[in-house]
Protein backbone atom coordinates (compact mmCIF):
# COMPACT_ATOMS: atom_id res chain seq x y z
CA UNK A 1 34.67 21.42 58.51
CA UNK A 2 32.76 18.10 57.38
CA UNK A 3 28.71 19.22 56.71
CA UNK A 4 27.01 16.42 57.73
CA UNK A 5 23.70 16.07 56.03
CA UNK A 6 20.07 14.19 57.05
CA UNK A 7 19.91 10.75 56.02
CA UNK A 8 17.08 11.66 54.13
CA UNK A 9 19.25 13.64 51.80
CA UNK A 10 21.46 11.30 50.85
CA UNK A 11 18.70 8.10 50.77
CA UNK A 12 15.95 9.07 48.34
CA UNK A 13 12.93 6.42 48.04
CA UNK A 14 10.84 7.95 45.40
CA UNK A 15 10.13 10.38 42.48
CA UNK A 16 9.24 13.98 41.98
CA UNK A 17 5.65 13.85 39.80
CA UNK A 18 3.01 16.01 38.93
CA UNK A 19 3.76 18.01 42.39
CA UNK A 20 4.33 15.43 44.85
CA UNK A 21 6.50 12.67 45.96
CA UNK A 22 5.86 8.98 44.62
CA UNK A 23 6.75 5.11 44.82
CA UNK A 24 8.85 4.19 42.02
CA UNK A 25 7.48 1.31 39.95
CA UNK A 26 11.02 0.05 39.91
CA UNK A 27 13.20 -2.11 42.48
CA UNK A 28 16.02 -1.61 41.29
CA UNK A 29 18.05 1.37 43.22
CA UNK A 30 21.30 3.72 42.05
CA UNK A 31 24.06 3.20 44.50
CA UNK A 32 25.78 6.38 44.60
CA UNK A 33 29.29 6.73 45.67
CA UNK A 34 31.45 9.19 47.39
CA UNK A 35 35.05 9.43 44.94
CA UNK A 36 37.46 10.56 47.95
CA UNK A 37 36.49 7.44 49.92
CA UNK A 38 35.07 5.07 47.76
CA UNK A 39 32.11 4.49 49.60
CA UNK A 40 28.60 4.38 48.70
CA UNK A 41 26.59 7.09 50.84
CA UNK A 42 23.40 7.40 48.88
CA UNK A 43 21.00 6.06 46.99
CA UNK A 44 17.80 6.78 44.74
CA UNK A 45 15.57 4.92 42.42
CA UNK A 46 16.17 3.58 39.16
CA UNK A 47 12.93 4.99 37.55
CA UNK A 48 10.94 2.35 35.46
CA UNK A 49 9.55 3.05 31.37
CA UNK A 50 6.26 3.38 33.57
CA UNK A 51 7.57 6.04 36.09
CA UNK A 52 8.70 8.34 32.91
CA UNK A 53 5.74 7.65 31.07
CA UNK A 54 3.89 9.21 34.31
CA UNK A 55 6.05 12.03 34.36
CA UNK A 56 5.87 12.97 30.87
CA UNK A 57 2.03 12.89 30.91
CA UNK A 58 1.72 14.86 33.55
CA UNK A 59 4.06 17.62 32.02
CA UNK A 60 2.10 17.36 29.36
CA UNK A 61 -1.57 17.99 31.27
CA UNK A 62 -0.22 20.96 33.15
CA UNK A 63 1.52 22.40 30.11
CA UNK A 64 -1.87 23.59 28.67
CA UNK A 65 -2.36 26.10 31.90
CA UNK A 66 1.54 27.05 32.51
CA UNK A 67 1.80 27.74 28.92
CA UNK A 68 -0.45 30.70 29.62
CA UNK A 69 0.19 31.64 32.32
CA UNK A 70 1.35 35.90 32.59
CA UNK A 71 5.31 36.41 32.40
CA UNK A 72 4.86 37.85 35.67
CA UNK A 73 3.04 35.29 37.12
CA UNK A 74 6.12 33.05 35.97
CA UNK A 75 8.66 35.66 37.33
CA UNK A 76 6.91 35.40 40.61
CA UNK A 77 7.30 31.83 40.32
CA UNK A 78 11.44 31.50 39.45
CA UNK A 79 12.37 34.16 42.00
CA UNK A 80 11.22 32.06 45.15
CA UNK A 81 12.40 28.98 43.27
CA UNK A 82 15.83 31.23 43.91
CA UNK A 83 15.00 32.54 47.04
CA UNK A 84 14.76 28.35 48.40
CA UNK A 85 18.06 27.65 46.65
CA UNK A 86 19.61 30.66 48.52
CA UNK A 87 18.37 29.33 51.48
CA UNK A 88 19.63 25.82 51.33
CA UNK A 89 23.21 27.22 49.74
CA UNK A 90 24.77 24.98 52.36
CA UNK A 91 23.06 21.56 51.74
CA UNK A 92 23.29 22.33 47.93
CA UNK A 93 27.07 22.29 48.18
CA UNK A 94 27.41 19.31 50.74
CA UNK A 95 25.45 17.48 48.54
CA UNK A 96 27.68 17.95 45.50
CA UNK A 97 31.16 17.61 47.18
CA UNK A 98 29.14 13.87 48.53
CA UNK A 99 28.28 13.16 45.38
CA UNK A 100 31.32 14.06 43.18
CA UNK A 101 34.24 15.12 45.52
CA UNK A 102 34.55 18.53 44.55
CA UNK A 103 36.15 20.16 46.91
CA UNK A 104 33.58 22.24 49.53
CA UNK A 105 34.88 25.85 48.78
CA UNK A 106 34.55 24.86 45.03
CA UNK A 107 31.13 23.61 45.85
CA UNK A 108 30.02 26.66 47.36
CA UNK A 109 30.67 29.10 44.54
CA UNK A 110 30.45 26.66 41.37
CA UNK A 111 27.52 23.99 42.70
CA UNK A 112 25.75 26.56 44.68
CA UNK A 113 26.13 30.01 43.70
CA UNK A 114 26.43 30.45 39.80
CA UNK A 115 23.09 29.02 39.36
CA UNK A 116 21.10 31.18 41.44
CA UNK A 117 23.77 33.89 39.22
CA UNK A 118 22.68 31.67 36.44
CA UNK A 119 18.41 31.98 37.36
CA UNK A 120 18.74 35.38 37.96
CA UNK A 121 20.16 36.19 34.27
CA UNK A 122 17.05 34.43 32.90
CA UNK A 123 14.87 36.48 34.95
CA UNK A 124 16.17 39.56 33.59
CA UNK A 125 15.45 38.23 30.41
CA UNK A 126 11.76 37.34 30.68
CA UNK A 127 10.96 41.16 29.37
CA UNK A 128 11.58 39.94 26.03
CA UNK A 129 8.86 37.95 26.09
CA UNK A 130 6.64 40.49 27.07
CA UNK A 131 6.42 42.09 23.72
CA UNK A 132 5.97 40.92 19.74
CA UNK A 133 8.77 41.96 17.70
CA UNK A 134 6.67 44.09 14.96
CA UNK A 135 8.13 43.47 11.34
CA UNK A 136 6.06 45.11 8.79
CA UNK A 137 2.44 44.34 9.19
CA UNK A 138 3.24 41.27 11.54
CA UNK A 139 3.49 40.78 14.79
CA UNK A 140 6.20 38.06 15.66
CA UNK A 141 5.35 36.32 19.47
CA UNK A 142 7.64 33.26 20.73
CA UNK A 143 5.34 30.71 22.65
CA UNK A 144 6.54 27.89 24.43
CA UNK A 145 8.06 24.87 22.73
CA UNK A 146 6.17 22.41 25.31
CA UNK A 147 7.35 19.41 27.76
CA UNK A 148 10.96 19.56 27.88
CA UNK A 149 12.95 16.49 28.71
CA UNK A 150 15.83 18.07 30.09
CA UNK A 151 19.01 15.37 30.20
CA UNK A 152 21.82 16.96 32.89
CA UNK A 153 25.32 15.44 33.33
CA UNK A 154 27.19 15.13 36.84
CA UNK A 155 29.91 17.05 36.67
CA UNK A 156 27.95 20.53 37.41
CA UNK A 157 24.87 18.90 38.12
CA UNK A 158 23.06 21.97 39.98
CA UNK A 159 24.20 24.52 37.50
CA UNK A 160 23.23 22.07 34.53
CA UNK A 161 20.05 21.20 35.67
CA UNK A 162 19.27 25.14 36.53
CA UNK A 163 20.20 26.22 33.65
CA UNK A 164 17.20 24.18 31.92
CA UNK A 165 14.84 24.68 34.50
CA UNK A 166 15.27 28.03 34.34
CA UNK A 167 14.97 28.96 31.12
CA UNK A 168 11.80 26.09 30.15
CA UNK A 169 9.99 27.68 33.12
CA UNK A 170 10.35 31.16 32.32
CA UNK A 171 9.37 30.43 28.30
CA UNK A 172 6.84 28.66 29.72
CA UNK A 173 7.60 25.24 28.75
CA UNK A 174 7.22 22.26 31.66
CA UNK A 175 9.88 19.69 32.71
CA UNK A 176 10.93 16.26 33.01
CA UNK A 177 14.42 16.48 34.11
CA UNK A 178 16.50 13.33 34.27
CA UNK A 179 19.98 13.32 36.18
CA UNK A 180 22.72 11.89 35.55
CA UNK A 181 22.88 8.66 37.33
CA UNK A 182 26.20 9.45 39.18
CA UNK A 183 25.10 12.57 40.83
CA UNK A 184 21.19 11.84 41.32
CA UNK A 185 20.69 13.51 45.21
CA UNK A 186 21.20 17.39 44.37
CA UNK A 187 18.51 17.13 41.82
CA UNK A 188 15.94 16.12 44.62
CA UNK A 189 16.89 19.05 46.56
CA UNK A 190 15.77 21.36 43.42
CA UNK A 191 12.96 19.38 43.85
CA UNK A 192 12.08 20.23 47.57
CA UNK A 193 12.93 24.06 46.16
CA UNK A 194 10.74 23.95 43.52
CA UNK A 195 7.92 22.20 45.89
CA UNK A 196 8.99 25.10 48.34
CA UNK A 197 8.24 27.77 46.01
CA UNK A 198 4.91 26.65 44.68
CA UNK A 199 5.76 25.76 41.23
CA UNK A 200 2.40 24.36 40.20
CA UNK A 201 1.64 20.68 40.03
CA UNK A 202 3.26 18.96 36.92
CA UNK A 203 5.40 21.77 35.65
CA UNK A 204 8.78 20.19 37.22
CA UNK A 205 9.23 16.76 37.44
CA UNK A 206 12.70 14.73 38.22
CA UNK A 207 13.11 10.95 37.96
CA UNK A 208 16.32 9.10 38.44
CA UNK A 209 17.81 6.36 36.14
CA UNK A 210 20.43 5.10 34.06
CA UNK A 211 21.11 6.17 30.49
CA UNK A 212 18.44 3.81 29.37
CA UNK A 213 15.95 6.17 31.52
CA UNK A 214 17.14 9.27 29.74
CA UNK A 215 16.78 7.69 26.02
CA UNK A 216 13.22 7.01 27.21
CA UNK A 217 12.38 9.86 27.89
CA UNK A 218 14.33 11.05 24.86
CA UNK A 219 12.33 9.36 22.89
CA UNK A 220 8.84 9.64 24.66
CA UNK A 221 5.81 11.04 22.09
CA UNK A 222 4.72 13.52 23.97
CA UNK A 223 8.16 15.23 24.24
CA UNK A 224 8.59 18.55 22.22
CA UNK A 225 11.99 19.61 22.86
CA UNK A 226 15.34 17.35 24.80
CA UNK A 227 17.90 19.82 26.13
CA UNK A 228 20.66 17.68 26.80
CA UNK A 229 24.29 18.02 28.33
CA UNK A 230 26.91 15.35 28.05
CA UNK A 231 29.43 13.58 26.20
CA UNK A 232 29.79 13.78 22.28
CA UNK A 233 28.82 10.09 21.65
CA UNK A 234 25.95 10.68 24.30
CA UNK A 235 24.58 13.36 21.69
CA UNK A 236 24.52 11.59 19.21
CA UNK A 237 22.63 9.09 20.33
CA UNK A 238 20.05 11.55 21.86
CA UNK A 239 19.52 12.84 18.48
CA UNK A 240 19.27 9.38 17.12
CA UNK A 241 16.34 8.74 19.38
CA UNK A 242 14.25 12.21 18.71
CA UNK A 243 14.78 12.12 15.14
CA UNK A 244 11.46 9.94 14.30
CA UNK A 245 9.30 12.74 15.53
CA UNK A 246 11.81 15.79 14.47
CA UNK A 247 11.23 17.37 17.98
CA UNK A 248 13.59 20.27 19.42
CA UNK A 249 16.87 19.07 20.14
CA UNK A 250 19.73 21.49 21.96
CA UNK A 251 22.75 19.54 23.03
CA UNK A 252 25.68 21.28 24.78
CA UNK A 253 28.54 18.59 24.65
CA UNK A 254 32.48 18.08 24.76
CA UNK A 255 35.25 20.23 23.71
CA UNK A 256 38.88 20.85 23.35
CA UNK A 257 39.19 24.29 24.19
CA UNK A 258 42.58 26.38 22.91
CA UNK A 259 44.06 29.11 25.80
CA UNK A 260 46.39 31.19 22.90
CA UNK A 261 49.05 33.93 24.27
CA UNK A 262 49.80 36.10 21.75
CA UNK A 263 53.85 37.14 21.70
CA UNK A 264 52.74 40.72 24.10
CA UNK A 265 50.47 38.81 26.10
CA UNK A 266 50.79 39.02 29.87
CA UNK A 267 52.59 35.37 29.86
CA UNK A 268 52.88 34.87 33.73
CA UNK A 269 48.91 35.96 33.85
CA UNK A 270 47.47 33.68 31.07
CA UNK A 271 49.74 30.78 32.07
CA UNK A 272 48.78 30.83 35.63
CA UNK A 273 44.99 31.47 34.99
CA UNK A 274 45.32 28.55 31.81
CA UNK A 275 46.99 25.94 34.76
CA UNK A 276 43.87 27.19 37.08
CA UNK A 277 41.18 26.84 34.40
CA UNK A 278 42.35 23.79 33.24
CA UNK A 279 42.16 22.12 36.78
CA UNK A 280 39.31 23.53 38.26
CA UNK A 281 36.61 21.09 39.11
CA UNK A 282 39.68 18.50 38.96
CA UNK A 283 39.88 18.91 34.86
CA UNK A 284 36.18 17.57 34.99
CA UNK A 285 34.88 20.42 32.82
CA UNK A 286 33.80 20.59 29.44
CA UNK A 287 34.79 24.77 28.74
CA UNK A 288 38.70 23.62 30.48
CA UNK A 289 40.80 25.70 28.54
CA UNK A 290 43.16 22.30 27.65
CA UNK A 291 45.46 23.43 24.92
CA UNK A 292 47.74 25.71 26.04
CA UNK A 293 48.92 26.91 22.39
CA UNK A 294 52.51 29.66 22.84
CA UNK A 295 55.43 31.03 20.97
CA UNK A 296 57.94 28.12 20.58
CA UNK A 297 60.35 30.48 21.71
CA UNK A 298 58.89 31.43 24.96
CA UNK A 299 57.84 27.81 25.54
CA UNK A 300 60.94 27.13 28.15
CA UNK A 301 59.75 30.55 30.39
CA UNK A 302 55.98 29.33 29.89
CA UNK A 303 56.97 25.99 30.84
CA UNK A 304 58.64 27.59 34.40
CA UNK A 305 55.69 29.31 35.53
CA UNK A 306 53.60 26.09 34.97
CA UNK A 307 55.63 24.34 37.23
CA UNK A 308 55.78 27.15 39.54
CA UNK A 309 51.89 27.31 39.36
CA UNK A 310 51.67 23.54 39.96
CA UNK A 311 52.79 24.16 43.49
CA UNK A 312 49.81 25.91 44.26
CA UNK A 313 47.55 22.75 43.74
CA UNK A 314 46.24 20.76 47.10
CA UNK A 315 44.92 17.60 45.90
CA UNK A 316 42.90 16.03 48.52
CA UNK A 317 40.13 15.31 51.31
CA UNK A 318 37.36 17.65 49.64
CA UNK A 319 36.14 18.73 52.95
CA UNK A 320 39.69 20.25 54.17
CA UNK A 321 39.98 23.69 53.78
CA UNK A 322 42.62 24.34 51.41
CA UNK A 323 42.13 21.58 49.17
CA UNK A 324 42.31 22.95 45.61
CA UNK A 325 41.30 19.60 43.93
CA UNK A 326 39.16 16.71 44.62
CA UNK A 327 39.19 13.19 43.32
CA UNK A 328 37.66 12.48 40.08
CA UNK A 329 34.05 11.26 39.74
CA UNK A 330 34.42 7.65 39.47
CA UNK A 331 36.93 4.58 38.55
CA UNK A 332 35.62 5.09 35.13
CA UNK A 333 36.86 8.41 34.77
CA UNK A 334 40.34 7.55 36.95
CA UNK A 335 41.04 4.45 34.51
CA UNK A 336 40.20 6.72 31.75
CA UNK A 337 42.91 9.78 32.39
CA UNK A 338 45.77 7.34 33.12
CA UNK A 339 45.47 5.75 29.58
CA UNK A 340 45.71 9.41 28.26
CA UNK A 341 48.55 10.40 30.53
CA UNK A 342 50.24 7.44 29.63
CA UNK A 343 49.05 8.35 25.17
CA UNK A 344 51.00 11.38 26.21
CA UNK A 345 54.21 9.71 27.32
CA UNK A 346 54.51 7.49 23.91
CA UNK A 347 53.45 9.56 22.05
CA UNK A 348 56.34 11.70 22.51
CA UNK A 349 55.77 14.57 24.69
CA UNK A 350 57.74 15.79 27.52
CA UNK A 351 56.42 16.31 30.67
CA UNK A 352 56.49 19.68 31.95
CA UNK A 353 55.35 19.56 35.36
CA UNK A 354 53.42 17.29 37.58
CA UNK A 355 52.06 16.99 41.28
CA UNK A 356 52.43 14.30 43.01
CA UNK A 357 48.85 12.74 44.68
CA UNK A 358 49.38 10.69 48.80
CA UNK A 359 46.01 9.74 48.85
CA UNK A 360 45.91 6.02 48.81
CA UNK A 361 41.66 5.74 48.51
CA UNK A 362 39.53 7.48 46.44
CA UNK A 363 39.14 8.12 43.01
CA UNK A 364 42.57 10.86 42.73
CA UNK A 365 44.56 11.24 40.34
CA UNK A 366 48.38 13.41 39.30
CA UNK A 367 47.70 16.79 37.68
CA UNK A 368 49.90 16.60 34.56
CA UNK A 369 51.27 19.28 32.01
CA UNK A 370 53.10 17.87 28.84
CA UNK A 371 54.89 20.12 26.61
CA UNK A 372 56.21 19.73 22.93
CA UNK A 373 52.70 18.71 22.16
CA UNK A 374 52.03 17.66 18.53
CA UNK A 375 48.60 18.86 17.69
CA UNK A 376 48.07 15.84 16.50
CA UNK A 377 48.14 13.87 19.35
CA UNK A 378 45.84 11.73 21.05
CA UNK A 379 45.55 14.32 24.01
CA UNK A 380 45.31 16.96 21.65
CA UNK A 381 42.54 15.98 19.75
CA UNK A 382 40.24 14.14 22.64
CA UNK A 383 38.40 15.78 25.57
CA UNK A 384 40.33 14.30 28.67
CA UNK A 385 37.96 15.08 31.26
CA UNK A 386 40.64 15.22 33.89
CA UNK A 387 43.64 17.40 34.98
CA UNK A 388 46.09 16.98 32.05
CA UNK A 389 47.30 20.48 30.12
CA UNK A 390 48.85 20.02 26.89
CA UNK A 391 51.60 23.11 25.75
CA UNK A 392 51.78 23.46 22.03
CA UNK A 393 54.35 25.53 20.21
CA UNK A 394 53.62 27.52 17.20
CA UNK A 395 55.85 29.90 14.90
CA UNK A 396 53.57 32.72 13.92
CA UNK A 397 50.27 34.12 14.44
CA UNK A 398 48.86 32.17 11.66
CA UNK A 399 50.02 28.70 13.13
CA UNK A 400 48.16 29.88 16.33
CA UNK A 401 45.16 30.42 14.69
CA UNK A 402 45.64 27.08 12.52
CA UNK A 403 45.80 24.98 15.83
CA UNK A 404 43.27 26.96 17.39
CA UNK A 405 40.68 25.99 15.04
CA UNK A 406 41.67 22.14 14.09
CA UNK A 407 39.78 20.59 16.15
CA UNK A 408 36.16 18.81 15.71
CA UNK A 409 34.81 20.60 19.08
CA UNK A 410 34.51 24.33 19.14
CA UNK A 411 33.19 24.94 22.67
CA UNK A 412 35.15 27.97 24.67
CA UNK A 413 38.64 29.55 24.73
CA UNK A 414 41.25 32.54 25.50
CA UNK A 415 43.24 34.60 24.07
CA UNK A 416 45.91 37.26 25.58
CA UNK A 417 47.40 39.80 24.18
CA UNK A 418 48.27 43.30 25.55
CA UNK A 419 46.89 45.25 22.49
CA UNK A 420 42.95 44.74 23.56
CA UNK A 421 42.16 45.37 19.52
CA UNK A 422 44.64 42.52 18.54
CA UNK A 423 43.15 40.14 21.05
CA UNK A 424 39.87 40.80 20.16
CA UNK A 425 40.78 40.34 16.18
CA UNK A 426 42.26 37.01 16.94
CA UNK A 427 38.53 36.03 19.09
CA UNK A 428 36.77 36.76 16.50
CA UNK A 429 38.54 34.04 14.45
CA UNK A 430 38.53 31.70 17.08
CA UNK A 431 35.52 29.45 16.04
CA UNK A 432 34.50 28.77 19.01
CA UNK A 433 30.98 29.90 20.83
CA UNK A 434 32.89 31.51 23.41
CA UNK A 435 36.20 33.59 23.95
CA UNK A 436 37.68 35.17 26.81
CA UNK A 437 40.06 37.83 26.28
CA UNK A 438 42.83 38.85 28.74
CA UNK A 439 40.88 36.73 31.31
CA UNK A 440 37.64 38.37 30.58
CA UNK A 441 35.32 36.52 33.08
CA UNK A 442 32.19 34.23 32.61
CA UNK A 443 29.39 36.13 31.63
CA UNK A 444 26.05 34.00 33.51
CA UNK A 445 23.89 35.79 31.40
CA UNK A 446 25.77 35.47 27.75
CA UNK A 447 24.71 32.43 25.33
CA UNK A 448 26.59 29.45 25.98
CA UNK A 449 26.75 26.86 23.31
CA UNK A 450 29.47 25.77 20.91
CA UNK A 451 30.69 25.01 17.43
CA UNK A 452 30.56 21.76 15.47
CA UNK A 453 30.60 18.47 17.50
CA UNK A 454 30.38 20.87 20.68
CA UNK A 455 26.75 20.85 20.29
CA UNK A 456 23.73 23.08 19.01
CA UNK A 457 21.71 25.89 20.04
CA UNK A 458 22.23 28.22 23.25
CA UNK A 459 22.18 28.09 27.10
CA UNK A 460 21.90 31.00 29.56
CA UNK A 461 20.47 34.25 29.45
CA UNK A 462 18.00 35.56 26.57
CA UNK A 463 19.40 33.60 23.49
CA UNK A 464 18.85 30.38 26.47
CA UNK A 465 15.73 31.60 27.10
CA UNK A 466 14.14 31.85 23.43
CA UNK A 467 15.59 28.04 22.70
CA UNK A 468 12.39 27.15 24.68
CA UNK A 469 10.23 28.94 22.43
CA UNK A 470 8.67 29.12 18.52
CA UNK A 471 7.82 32.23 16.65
CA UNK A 472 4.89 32.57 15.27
CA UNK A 473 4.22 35.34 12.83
CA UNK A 474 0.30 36.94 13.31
CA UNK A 475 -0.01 39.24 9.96
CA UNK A 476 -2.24 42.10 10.18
C-alpha cells in the first residue's frame, strides 16, 4: 500500500540552523525526483556560501557548552533522538522509497530500522568515555574533535547520516551535516527528530546543496573534522579541500568486494546469499559482495543456482508488496550500468543469467550475472553501483586469495567454507575491513571502514565513536 506523505515533507523551504528553521539566502531550489516514475515530487533549497557559513558558526558557538556537557547528559540526549525516529519509522521509510525507489519493505528495515540499531550501538559505547585509560603515571582522556561537517551520500541516506550524528553527538562534537543532493527530504525529518528531542540549539545543523555546498563546507575554517561518505573520486577531492588546515578527515568510500567459496563451502547457501547481497538496494551499495570468486570446476553447478536464484527477483513499482528491487537512483546511474553491462559483453564474458525488466518508466534496469570473468576486466576492477555479479574461476586456494586481494578498494567480503577454522584463516587474509564468514551477519555495532582507496578511519560502534575524539595524555 502507497504511504502518502504531507506536502510539507516532500516541499522543504528552508534550513535547519542553530535550533530552528530558516530562509535560505539562496533562490535556487533542488528538484528532487522519484526513479520509478520519473517525476519530480520534492524539493529543498540549494543552500548559499552564506547559509553554510551560518551553520558552521553556529556549530562552532554551541560547541564550547556541548563539548562539556556530562556523557549522561548526552545519553539522555541520543536516546529520545531514537525514541522520535522510532516514532516516525513509517514516514522515514516513505520518504526514502520517494526519494530513491527502494522498494518499501527494503525501506523499512534498511532506511528505517538499522539506524536506530545503528544509534543504539553508539549508546552502548558512550561508557568508554566515561573513564581515562591510566598508562603509567598518565591519565589518557579523548575529548571531542569539534564541528563536524558530516558529508552523507543517497544511497542509505538515513543510516549514513545517523551513523555521523550519532557518534559526533555522543563524543561530543557538533554538526553540520550536508546531504546528498539527490536524497535531501529524509535528512529534514532527522531534523524535526532532533528538534523533537531537544538537542540543544546549534549542535545539529542540516543544509541542502549541490557538491559545491559540501566542498564549502569541506573547506570552511572553523571545521575540525569532515566525515564523509561517497564515491572514490568524491574523496579525493574532499581531502584536497581540508588539506590547507590538516583537519580530521574520515572518508568511507567505494569498493569491489570478493564473496569466495572455498571447495567445502555450502555452495547453494553462499551463491544464493552472494546473488541476494549483490542486489539488495538494486546493486546500489558500496559493501555489495560483487565478485563472486569459485572453483573453476564447480563454476557450471554455481552458475545453475544463480539462475535459479534470479527467479526470485521482482523488479518493480517500489510500493507493491513483493517487489524485491527498485529502480536505480537516477538516469545518471541507469546510463552508467548499461555501459558496464555492455564492457562485460566485449570484453568477453558469458552471461550467466539475467532478468528481464517490463517497466517502460523509471529509472530500472536488468539484473545481470556474467561468468568466465577475467579479473581483469573492466567490471572486475570498477565499483558498478548497480545489479551486475561477476563469477570468477580460480584453480587453488592461493588463486582465490590472489583475486581476492587485487583490487585498489578493500571495503567488505565473504568467505564460506564448512571447516569454521579454514574460513576464518582465509578472513584473516582477506584485506579487507570487513569479512563475513559462512554468512555471519552485519554487526551494527562493529567498526566499519575499509582498506586502501576504500577510505580511512572507522564508522559504528566504539572504534566510530572515538574517530570524533583526541587523546590527550594528563601526566601525574
Amino acid at each position: 500500500m502507497r504511504t502518502l506523505l504531507d506536502s510539507e515533507l516532500l516541499h522543504r523551504d528552508q534550513l535547519y540552523v542553530n535550533g530552528r528553521w530558516t530562509v535560505s539566502n539562496s533562490t535556487d531550489r533542488i528538484e528532487v525526483e522519484n526513479p520509478a516514475t520519473e517525476q519530480v515530487v520534492g524539493t529543498a533549497p540549494s543552500s548559499s556560501p552564506d547559509d553554510i557559513d551560518a551553520a558552521v558558526e553556529s556549530a562552532a558557538v554551541a560547541f564550547d557548552s556541548w563539548s562539556v556537557s556530562s556523557v549522561s547528559e548526552r545519553r539522555a540526549v541520543l536516546e529520545r533522538f531514537g525514541a522520535e525516529m522510532i516514532s516516525r519509522r513509517e514516514e522515514l521509510a516513505s520518504l526514502v522509497t520517494h526519494e530513491m525507489g527502494t522498494p518499501i519493505e527494503l525501506s523499512r528495515v534498511v532506511q528505517a530500522d538499522l539506524p536506530v540499531a545503528v544509534l543504539q550501538g553508539v549508546l552502548e559505547s558512550m561508557a568508554s568515555l566515561e573513564q581515562p585509560e591510566l598508562i603509567g603515571n598518565s591519565r589518557i582522556y579523548r575529548e571531542p574533535v569539534g564541528v563536524v561537517a558530516a558529508i552523507t551520500p543517497w544511497n542509505y541516506p538515513i543510516h549514513q547520516a545517523v551513523s555521523k550524528l550519532a557518534a559526533a553527538l555522543a563524543a561530543g562534537c557538533t554538526v553540520v551535516l550536508k546531504p546528498s543532493e539527490v536524497t535531501p527530504l529524509s535528512a529534514y525529518l532527522l531534523a524535526d527528530c532532533a528538534q523533537a528531542a531537544g538537542v540543544p540549539d546549534g549542535v545539529v545543523n542540516i543544509v541542502t546543496g549541490s557538491r559545491d555546498a559540501g566542498a564549502h563546507l569541506a573547506a570552511h575554517p572553523l571545521i575540525d573534522a569532515v566525515s564523509f561518505t561517497g564515491s572514490t573520486n568524491a574523496g579525493r577531492h574532499i581531502m584536497s579541500a581540508a588539506a590547507d588546515t590538516i583537519r580530521r578527515v574520515s572518508l568511507e568510500l567505494g569498493g569491489k568486494s570478493a564473496n569466495v567459496l572455498l571447495e567445502d563451502g555450502d555452495l547453494e547457501q553462499a551463491v544464493r546469499r552472494g546473488v541476494q547481497h549483490v542486489m539488495e538496494n538494486s546493486g546500489q551499495t558500496c559493501t555489495a559482495w560483487t565478485r563472486m570468486i569459485v572453483p573453476a570446476r564447480l563454476q557450471d553447478e554455481v552458475v545453475d543456482v544463480i539462475r535459479d536464484e534470479f527467479q526470485n527477483i521482482v523488479v518493480g513499482d517500489p510500493w507493491d508488496v513483493g517487489t524485491t528491487m527498485g529502480p536505480l537512483a537516477n538516469r545518471r546511474q541507469k546510463l552508467q550500468y548499461e555501459r558496464y553491462v555492455t564492457s562485460g559483453r566485449q570484453e568477453g564474458a558469458k552471461v550467466a543469467a539475467h532478468r528481464r525488466v517490463t517497466p517502460t518508466v523509471g529509472h530500472f534496469v536488468e539484473p545481470i550475472a556474467f561468468c568466465d570473468v577475467d579479473n581483469r576486466m573492466t567490471i572486475a576492477r570498477e565499483e558498478v553501483f548497480g545489479p551486475l555479479l561477476s563469477v570468477i574461476p580460480y584453480r587453488d586456494e592461493a588463486e582465490a586469495l590472489r583475486i581476492a586481494n587485487d583490487s585498489i578498494y578493500g571495503l567488505s567480503g565473504a568467505v564460506w567454507s564448512s571447516d569454521a577454522e579454514r574460513a576464518l584463516f582465509f578472513a584473516r587474509r582477506m584485506q579487507t575491513g570487513q569479512v563475513s564468514v559462512n554468512g555471519g551477519k552485519f554487526n551494527p555495532a562493529a567498526p566499519f571502514g575499509g582498506f586502501r582507496q576504500s577510505g580511512l578511519g572507522r564508522e559504528l560502534g566504539r572504534h566510530g565513536l572515538e574517530d570524533f575524539t583526541e587523546m590527550k595524555a594528563v601526566q601525574l
